[in-house]
PDB file of N, CA and C in Angstrom:
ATOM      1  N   UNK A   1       0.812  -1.195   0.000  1.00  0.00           N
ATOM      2  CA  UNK A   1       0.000   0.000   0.000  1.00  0.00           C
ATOM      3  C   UNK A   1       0.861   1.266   0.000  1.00  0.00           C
ATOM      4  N   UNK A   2       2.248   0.941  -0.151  1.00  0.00           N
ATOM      5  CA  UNK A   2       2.894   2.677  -0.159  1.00  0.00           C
ATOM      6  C   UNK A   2       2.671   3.274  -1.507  1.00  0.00           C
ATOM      7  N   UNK A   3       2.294   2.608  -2.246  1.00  0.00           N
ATOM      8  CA  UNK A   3       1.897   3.304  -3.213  1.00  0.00           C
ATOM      9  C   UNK A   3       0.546   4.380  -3.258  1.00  0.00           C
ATOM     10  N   UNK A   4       0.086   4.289  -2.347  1.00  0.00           N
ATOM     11  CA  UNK A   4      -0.974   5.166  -1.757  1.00  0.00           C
ATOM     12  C   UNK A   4      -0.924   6.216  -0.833  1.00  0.00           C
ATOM     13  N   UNK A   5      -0.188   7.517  -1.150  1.00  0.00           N
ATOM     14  CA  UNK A   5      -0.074   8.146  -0.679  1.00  0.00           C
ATOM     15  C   UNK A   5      -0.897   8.907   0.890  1.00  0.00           C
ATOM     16  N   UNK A   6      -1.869   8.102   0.766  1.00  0.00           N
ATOM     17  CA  UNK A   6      -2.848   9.219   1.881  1.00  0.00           C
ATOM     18  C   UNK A   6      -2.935   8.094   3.027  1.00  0.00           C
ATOM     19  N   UNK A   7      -2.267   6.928   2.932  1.00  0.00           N
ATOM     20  CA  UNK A   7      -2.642   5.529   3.838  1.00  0.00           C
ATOM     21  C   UNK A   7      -2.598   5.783   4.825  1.00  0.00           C
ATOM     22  N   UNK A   8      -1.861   7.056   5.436  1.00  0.00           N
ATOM     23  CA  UNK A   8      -1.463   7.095   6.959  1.00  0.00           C
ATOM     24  C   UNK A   8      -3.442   7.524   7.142  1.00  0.00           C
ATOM     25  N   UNK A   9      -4.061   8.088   6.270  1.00  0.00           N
ATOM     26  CA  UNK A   9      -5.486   9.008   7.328  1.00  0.00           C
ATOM     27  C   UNK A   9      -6.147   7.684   7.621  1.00  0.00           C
ATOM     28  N   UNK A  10      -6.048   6.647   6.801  1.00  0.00           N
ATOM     29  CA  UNK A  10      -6.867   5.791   7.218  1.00  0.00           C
ATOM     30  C   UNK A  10      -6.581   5.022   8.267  1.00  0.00           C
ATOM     31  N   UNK A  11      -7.142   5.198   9.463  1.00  0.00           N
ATOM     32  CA  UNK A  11      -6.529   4.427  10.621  1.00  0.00           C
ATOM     33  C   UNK A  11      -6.892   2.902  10.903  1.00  0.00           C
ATOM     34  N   UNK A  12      -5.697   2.070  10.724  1.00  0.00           N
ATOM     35  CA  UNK A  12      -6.579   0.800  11.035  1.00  0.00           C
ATOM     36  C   UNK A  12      -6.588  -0.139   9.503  1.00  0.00           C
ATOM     37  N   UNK A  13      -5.920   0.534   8.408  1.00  0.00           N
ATOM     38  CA  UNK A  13      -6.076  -0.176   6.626  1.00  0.00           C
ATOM     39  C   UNK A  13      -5.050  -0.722   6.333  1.00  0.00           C
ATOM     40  N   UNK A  14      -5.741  -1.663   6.265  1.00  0.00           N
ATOM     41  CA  UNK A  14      -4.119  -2.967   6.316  1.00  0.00           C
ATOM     42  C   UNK A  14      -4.828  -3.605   5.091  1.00  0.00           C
ATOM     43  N   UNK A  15      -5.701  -3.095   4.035  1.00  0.00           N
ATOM     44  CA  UNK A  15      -5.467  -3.820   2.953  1.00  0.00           C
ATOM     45  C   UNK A  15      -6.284  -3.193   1.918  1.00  0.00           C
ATOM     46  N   UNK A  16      -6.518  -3.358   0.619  1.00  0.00           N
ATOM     47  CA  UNK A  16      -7.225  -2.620  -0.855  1.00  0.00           C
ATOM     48  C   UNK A  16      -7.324  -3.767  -1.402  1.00  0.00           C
ATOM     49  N   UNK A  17      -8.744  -4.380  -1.413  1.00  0.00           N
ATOM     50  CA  UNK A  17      -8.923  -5.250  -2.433  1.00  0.00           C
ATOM     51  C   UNK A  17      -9.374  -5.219  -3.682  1.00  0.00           C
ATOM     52  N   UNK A  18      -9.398  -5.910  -4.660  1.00  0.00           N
ATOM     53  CA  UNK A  18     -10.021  -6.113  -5.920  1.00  0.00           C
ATOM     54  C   UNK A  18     -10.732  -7.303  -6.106  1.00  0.00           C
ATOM     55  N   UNK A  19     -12.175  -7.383  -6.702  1.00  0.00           N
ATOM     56  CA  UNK A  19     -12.519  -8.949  -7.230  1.00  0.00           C
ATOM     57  C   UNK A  19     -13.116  -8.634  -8.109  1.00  0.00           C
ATOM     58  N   UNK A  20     -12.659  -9.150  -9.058  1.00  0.00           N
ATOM     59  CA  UNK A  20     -13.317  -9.380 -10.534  1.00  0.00           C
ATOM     60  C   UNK A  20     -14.125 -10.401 -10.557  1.00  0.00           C
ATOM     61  N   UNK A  21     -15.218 -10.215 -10.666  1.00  0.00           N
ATOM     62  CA  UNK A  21     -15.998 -11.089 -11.532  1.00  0.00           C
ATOM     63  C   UNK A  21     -16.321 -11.528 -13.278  1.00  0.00           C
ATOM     64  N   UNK A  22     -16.309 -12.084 -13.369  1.00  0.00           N
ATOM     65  CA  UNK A  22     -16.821 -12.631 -14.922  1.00  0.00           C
ATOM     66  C   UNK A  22     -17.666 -13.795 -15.056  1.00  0.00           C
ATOM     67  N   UNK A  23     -19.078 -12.961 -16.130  1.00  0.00           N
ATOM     68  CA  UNK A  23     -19.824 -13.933 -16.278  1.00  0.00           C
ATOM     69  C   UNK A  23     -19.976 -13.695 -17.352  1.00  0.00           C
ATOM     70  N   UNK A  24     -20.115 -15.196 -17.770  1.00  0.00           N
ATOM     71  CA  UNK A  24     -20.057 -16.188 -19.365  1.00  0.00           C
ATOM     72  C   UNK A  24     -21.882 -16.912 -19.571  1.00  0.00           C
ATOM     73  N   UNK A  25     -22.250 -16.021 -20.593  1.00  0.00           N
ATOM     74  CA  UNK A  25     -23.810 -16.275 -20.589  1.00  0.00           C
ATOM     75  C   UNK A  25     -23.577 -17.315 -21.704  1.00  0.00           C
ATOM     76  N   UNK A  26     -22.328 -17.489 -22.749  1.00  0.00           N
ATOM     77  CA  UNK A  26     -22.613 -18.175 -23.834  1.00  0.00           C
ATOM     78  C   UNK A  26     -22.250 -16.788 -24.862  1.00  0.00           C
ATOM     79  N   UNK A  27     -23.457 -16.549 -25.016  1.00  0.00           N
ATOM     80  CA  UNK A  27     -23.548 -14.994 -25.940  1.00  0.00           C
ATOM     81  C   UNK A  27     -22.823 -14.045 -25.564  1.00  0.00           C
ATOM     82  N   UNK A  28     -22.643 -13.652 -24.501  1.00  0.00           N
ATOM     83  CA  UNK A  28     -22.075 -12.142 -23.912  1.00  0.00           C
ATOM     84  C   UNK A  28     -21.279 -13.023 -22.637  1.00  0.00           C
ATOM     85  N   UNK A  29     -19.925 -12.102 -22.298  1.00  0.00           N
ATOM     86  CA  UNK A  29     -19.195 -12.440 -21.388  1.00  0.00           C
ATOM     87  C   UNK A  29     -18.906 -10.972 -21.305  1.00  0.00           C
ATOM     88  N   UNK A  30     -19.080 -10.756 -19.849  1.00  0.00           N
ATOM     89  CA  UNK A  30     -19.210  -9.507 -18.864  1.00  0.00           C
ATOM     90  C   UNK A  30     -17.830  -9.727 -17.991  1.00  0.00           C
ATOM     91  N   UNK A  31     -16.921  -8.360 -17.672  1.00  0.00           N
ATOM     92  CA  UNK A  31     -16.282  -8.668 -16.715  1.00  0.00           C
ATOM     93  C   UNK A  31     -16.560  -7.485 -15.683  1.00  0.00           C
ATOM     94  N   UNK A  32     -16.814  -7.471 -14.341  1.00  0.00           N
ATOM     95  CA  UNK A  32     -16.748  -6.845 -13.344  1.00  0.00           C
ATOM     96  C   UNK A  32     -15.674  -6.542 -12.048  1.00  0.00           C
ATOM     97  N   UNK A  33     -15.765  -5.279 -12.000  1.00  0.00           N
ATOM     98  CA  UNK A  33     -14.296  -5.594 -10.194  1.00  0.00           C
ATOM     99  C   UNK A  33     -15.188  -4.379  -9.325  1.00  0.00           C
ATOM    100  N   UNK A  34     -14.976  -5.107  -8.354  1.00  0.00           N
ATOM    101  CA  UNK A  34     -15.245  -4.302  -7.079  1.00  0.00           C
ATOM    102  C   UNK A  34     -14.106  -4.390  -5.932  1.00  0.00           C
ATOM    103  N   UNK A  35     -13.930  -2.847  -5.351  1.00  0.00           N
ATOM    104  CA  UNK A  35     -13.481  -2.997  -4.621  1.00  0.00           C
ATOM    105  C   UNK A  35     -13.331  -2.657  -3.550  1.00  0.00           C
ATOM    106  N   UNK A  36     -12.416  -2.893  -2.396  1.00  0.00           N
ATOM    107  CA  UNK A  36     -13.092  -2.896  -0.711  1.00  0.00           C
ATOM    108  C   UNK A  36     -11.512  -2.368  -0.155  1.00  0.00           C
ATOM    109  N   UNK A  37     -11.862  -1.810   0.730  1.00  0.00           N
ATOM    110  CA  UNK A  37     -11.178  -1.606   1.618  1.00  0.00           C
ATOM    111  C   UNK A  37     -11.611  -2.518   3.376  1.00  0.00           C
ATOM    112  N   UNK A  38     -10.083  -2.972   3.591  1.00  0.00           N
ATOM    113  CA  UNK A  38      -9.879  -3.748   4.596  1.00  0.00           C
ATOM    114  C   UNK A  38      -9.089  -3.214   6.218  1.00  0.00           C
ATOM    115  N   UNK A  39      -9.420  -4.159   7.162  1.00  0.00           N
ATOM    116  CA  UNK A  39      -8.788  -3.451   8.521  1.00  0.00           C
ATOM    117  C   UNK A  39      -7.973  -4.748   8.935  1.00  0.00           C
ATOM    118  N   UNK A  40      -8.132  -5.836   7.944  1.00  0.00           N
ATOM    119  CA  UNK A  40      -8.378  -7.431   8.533  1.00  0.00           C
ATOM    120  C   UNK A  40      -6.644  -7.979   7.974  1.00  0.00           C
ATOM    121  N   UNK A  41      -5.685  -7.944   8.936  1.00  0.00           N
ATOM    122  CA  UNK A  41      -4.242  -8.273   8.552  1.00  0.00           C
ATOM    123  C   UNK A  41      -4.334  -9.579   8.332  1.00  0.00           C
ATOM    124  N   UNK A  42      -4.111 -10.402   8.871  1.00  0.00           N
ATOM    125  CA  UNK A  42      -4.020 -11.597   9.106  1.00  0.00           C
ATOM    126  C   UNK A  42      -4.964 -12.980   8.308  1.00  0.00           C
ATOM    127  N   UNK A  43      -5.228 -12.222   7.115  1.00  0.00           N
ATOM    128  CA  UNK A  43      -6.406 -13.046   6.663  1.00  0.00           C
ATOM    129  C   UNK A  43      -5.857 -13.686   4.926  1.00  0.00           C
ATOM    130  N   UNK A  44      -6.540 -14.715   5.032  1.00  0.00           N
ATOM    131  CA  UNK A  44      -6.487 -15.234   3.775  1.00  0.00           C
ATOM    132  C   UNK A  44      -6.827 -14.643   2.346  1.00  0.00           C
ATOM    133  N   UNK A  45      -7.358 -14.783   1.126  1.00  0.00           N
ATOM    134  CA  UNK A  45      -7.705 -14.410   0.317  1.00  0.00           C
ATOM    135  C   UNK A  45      -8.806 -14.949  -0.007  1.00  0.00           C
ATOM    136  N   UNK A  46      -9.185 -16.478   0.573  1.00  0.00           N
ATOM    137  CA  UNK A  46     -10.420 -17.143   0.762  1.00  0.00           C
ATOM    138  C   UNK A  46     -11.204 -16.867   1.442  1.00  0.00           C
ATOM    139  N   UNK A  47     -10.498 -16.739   2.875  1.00  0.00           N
ATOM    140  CA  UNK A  47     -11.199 -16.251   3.966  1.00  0.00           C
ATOM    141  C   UNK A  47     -11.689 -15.042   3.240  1.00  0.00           C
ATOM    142  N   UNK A  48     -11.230 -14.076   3.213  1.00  0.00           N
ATOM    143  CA  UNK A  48     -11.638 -12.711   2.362  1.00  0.00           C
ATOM    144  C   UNK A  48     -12.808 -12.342   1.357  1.00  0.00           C
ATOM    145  N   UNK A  49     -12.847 -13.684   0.774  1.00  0.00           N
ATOM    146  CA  UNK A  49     -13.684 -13.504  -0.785  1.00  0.00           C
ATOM    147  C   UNK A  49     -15.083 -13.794   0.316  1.00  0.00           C
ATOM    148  N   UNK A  50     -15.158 -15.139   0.543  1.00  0.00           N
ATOM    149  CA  UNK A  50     -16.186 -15.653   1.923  1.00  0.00           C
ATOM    150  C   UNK A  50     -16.387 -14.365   2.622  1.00  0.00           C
ATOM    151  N   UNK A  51     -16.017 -13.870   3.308  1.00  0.00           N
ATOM    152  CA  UNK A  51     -16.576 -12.694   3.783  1.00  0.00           C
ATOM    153  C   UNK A  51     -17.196 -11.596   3.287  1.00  0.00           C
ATOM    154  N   UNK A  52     -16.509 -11.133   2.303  1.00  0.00           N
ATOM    155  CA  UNK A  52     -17.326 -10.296   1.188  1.00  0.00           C
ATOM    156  C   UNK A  52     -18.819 -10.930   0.528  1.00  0.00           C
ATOM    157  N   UNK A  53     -18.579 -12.408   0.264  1.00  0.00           N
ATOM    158  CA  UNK A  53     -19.900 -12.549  -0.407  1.00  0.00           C
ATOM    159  C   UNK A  53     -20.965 -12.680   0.747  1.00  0.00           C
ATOM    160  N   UNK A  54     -20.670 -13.326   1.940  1.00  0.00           N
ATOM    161  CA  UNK A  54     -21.213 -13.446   2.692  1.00  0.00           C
ATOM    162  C   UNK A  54     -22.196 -11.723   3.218  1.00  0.00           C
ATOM    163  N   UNK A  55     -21.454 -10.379   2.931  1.00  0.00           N
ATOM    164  CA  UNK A  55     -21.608  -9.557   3.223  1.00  0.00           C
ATOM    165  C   UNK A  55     -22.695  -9.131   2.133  1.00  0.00           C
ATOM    166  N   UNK A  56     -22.717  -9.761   0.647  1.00  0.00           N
ATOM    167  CA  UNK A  56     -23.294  -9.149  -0.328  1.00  0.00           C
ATOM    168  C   UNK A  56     -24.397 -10.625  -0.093  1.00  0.00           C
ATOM    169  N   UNK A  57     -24.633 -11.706   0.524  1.00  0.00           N
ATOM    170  CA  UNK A  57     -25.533 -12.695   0.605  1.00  0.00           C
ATOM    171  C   UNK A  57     -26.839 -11.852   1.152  1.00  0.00           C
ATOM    172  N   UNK A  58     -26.230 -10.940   2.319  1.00  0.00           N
ATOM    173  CA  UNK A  58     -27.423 -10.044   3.258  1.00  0.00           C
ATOM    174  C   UNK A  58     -27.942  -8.975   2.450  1.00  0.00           C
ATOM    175  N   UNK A  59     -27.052  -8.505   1.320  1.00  0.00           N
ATOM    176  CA  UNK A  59     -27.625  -6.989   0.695  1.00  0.00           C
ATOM    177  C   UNK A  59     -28.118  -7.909  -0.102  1.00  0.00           C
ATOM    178  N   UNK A  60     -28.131  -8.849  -0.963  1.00  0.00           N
ATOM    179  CA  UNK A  60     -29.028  -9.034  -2.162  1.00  0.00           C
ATOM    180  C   UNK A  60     -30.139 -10.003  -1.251  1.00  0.00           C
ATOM    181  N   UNK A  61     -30.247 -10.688  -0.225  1.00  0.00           N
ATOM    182  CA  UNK A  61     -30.914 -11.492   0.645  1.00  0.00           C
ATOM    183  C   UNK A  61     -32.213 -10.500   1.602  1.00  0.00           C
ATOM    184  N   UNK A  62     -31.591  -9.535   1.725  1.00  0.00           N
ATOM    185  CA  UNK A  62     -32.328  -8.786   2.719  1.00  0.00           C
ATOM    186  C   UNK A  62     -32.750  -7.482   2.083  1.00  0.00           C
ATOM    187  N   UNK A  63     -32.157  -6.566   1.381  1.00  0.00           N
ATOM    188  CA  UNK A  63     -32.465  -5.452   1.231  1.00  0.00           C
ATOM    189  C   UNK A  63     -33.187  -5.295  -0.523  1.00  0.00           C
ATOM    190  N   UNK A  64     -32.483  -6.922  -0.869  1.00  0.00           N
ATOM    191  CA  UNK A  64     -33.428  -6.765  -2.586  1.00  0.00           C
ATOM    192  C   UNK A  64     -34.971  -6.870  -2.115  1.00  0.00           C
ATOM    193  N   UNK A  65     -35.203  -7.617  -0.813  1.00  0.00           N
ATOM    194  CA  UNK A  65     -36.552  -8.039  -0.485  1.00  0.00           C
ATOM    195  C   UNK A  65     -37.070  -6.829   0.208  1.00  0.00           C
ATOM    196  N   UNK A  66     -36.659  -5.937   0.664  1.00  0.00           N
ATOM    197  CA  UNK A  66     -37.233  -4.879   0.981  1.00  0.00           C
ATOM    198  C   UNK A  66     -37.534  -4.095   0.127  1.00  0.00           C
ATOM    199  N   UNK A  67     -36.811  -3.849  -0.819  1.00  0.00           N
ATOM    200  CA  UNK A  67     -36.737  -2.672  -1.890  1.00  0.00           C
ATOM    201  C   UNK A  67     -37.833  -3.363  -2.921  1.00  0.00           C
ATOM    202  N   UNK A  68     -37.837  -4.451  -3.131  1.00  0.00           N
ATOM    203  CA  UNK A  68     -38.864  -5.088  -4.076  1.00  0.00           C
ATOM    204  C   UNK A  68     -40.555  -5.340  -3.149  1.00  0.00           C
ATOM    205  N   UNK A  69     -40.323  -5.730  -1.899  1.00  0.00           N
ATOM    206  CA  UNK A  69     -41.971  -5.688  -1.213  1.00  0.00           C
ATOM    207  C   UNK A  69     -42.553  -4.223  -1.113  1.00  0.00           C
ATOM    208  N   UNK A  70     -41.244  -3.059  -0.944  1.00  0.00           N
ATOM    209  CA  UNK A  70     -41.666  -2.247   0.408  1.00  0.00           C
ATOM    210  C   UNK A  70     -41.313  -1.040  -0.850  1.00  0.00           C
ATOM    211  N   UNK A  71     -40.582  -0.882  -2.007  1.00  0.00           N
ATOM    212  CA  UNK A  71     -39.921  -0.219  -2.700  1.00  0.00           C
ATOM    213  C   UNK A  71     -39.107   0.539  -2.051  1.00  0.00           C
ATOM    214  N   UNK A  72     -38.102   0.195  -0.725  1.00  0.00           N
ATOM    215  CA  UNK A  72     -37.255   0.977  -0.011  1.00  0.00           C
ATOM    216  C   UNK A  72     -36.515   2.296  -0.771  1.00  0.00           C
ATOM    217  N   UNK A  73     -36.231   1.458  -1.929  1.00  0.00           N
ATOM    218  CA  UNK A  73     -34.593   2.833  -2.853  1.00  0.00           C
ATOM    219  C   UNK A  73     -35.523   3.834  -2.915  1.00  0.00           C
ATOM    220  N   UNK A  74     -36.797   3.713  -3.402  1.00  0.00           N
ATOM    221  CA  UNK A  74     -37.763   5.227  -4.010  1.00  0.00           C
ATOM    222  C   UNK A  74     -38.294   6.004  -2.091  1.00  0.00           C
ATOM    223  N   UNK A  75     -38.099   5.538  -1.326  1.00  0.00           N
ATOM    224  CA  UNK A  75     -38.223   6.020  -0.171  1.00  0.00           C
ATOM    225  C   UNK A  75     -38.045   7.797  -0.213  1.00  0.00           C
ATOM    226  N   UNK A  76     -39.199   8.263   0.499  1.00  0.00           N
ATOM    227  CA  UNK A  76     -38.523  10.440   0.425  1.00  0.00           C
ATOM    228  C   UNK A  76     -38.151  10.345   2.091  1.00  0.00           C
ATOM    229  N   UNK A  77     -38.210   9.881   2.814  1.00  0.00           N
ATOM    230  CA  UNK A  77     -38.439   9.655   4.144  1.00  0.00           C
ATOM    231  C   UNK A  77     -36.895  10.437   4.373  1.00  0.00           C
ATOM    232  N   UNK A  78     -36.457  11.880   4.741  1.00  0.00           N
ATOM    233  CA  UNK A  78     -35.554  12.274   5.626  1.00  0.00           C
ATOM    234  C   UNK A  78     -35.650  12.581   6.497  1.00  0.00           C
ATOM    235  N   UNK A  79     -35.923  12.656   7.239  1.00  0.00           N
ATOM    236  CA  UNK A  79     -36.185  13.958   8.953  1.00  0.00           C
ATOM    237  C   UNK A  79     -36.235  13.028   9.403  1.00  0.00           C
ATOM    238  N   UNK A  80     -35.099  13.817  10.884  1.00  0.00           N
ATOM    239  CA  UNK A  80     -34.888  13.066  11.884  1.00  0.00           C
ATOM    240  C   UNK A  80     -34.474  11.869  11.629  1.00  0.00           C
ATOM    241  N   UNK A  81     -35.057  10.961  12.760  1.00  0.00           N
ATOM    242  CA  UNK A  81     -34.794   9.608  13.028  1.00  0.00           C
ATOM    243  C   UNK A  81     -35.829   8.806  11.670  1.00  0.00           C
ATOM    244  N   UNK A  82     -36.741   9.586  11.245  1.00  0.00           N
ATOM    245  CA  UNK A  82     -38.174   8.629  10.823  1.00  0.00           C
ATOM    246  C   UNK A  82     -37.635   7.638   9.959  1.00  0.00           C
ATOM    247  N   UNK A  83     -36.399   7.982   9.266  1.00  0.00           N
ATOM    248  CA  UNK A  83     -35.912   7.320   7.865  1.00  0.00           C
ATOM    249  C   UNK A  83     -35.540   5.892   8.719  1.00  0.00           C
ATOM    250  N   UNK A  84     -34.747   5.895   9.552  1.00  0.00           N
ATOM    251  CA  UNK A  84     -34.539   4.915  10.723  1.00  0.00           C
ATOM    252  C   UNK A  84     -35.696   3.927  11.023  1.00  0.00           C
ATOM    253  N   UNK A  85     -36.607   4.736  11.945  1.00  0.00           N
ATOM    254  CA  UNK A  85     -37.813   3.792  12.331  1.00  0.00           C
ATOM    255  C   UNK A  85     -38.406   3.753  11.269  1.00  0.00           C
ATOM    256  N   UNK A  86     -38.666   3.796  10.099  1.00  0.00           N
ATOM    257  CA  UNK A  86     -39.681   3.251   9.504  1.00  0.00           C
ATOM    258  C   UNK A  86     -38.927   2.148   8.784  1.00  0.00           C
ATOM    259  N   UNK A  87     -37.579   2.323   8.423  1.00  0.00           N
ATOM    260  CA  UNK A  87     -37.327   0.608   8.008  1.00  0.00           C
ATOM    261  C   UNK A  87     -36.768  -0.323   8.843  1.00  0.00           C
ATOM    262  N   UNK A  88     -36.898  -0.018  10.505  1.00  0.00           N
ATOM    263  CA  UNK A  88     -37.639  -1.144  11.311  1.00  0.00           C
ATOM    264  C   UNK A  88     -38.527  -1.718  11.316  1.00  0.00           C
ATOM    265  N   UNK A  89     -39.736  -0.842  11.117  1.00  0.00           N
ATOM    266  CA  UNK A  89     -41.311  -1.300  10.525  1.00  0.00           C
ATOM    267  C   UNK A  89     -40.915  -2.058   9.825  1.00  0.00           C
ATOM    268  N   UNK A  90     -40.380  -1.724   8.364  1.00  0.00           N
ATOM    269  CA  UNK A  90     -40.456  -2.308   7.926  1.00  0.00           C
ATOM    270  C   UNK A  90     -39.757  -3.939   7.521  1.00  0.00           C
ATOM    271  N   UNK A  91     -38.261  -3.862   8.333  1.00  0.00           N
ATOM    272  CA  UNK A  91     -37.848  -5.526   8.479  1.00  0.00           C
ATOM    273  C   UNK A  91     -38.467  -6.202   9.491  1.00  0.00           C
ATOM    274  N   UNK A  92     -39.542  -5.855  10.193  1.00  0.00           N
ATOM    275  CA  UNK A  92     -40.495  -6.306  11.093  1.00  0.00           C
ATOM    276  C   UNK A  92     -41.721  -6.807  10.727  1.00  0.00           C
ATOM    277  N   UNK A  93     -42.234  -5.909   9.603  1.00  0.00           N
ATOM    278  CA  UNK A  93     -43.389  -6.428   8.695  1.00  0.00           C
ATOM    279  C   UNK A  93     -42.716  -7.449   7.670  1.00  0.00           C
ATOM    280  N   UNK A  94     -41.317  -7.470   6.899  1.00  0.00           N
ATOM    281  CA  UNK A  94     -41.077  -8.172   6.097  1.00  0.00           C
ATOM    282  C   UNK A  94     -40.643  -9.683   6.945  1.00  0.00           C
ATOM    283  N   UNK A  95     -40.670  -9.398   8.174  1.00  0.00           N
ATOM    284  CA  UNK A  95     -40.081 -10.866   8.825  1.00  0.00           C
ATOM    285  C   UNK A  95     -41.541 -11.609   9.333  1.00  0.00           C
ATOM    286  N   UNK A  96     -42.623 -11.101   9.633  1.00  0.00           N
ATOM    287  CA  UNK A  96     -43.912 -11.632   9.653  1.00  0.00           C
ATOM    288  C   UNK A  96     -44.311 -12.017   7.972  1.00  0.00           C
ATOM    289  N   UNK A  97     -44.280 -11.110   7.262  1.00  0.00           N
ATOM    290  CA  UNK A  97     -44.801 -11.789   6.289  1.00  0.00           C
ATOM    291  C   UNK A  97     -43.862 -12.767   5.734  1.00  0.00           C
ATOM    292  N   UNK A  98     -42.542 -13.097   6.287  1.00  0.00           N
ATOM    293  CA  UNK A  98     -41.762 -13.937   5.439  1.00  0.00           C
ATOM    294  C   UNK A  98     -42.328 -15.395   6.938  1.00  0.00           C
ATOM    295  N   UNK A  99     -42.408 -15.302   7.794  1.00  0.00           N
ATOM    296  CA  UNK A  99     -42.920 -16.016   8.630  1.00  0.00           C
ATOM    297  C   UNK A  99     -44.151 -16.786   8.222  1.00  0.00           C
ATOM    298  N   UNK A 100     -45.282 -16.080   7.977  1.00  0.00           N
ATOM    299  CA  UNK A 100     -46.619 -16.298   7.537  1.00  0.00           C
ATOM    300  C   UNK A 100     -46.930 -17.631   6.183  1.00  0.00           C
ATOM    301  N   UNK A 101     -47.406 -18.630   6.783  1.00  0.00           N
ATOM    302  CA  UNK A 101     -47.160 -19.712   5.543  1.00  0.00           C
ATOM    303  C   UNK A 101     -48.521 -19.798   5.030  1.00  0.00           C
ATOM    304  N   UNK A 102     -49.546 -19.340   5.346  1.00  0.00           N
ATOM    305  CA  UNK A 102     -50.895 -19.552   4.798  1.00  0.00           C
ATOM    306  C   UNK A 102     -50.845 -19.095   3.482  1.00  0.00           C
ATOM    307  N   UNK A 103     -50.611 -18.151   3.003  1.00  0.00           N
ATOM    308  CA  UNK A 103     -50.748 -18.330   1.636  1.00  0.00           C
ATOM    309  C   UNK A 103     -49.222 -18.640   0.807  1.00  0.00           C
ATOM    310  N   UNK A 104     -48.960 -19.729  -0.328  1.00  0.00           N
ATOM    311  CA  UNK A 104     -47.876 -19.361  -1.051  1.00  0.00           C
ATOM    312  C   UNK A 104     -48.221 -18.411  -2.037  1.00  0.00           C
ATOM    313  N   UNK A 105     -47.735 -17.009  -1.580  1.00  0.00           N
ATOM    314  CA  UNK A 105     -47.444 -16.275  -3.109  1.00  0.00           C
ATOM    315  C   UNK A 105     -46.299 -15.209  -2.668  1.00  0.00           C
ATOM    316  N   UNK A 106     -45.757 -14.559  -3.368  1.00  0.00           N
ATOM    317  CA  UNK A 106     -44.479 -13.506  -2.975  1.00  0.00           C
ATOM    318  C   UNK A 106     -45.133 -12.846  -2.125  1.00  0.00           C
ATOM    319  N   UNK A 107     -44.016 -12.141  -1.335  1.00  0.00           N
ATOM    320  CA  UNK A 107     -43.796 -11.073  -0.090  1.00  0.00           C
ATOM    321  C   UNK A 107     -44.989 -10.098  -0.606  1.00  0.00           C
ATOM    322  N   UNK A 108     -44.909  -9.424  -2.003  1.00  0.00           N
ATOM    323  CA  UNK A 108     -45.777  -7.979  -2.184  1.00  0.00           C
ATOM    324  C   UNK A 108     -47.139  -8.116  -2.519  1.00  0.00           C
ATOM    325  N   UNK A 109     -47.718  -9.814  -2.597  1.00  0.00           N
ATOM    326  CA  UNK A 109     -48.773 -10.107  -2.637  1.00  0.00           C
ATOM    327  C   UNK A 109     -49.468 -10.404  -1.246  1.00  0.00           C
ATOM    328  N   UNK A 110     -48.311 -11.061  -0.314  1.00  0.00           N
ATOM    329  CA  UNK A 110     -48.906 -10.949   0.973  1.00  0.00           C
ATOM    330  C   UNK A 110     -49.051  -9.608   1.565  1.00  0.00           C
ATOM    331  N   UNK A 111     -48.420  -8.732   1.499  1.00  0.00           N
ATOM    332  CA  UNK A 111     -48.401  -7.454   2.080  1.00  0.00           C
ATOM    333  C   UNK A 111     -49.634  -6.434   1.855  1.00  0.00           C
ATOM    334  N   UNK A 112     -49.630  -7.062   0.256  1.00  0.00           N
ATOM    335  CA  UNK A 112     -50.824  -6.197  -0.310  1.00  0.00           C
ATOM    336  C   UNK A 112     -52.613  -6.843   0.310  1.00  0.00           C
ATOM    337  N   UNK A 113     -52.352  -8.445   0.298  1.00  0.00           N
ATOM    338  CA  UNK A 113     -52.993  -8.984   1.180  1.00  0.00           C
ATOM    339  C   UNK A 113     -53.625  -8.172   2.473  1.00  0.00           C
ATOM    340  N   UNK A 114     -52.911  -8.258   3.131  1.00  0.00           N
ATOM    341  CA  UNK A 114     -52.342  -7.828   4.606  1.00  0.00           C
ATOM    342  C   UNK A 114     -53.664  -6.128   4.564  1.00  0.00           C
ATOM    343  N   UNK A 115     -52.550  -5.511   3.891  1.00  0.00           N
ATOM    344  CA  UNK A 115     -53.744  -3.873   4.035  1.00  0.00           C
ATOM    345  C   UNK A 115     -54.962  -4.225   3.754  1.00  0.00           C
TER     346      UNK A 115
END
């Protein structure tokens, strides 16, 4: 990392990752990189990848299901705390209706149910 001039502000960065992805549809092959900043010395590159996806398992696991039942991203909700408590409500309503087995149909049909 000395090639990074500003490393000292970051307190605690013991690493800059990269992961490329590439996906091969057949027709089209896409390549992607994302990258992260780390605090974690002592770690593998496996260990590493596992943690990251594990981290992106909860954003596409948890927050695609909010944003798709609840339309979270289009949210206007700023002031104060409200932006806060209301998407408690709402992983509270999305964990009852993901609870709820009486009907099989998606989350935004039960919800819509529900009102």
């Amino acid at each position: 990392m000395a090639w990074y001039g500003e490393v000292s502000q970051w307190k605690g960065l013991a690493r800059f990752i990269c992961i490329e992805s590439i996906r091969d549809t057949g027709e089209k092959c896409s390549v992607e990189r994302r990258y992260f900043l780390s605090s974690l010395r002592k770690t593998t590159a496996a260990s590493l990848l596992k943690i990251i996806r594990g981290h992106w398992g909860v954003e596409n696991g948890l927050h695609w299901c909010l944003d798709v039942s609840f339309n979270e991203d289009a949210s206007r909700i700023r002031k104060g705390h409200a932006a806060e408590n209301f998407s408690r409500l709402q992983r509270l309503a999305l964990n009852l209706l993901k609870k709820d087995k009486t009907f099989k149909v998606g989350l935004k049909t039960k919800a819509k149910a529900c009102s």
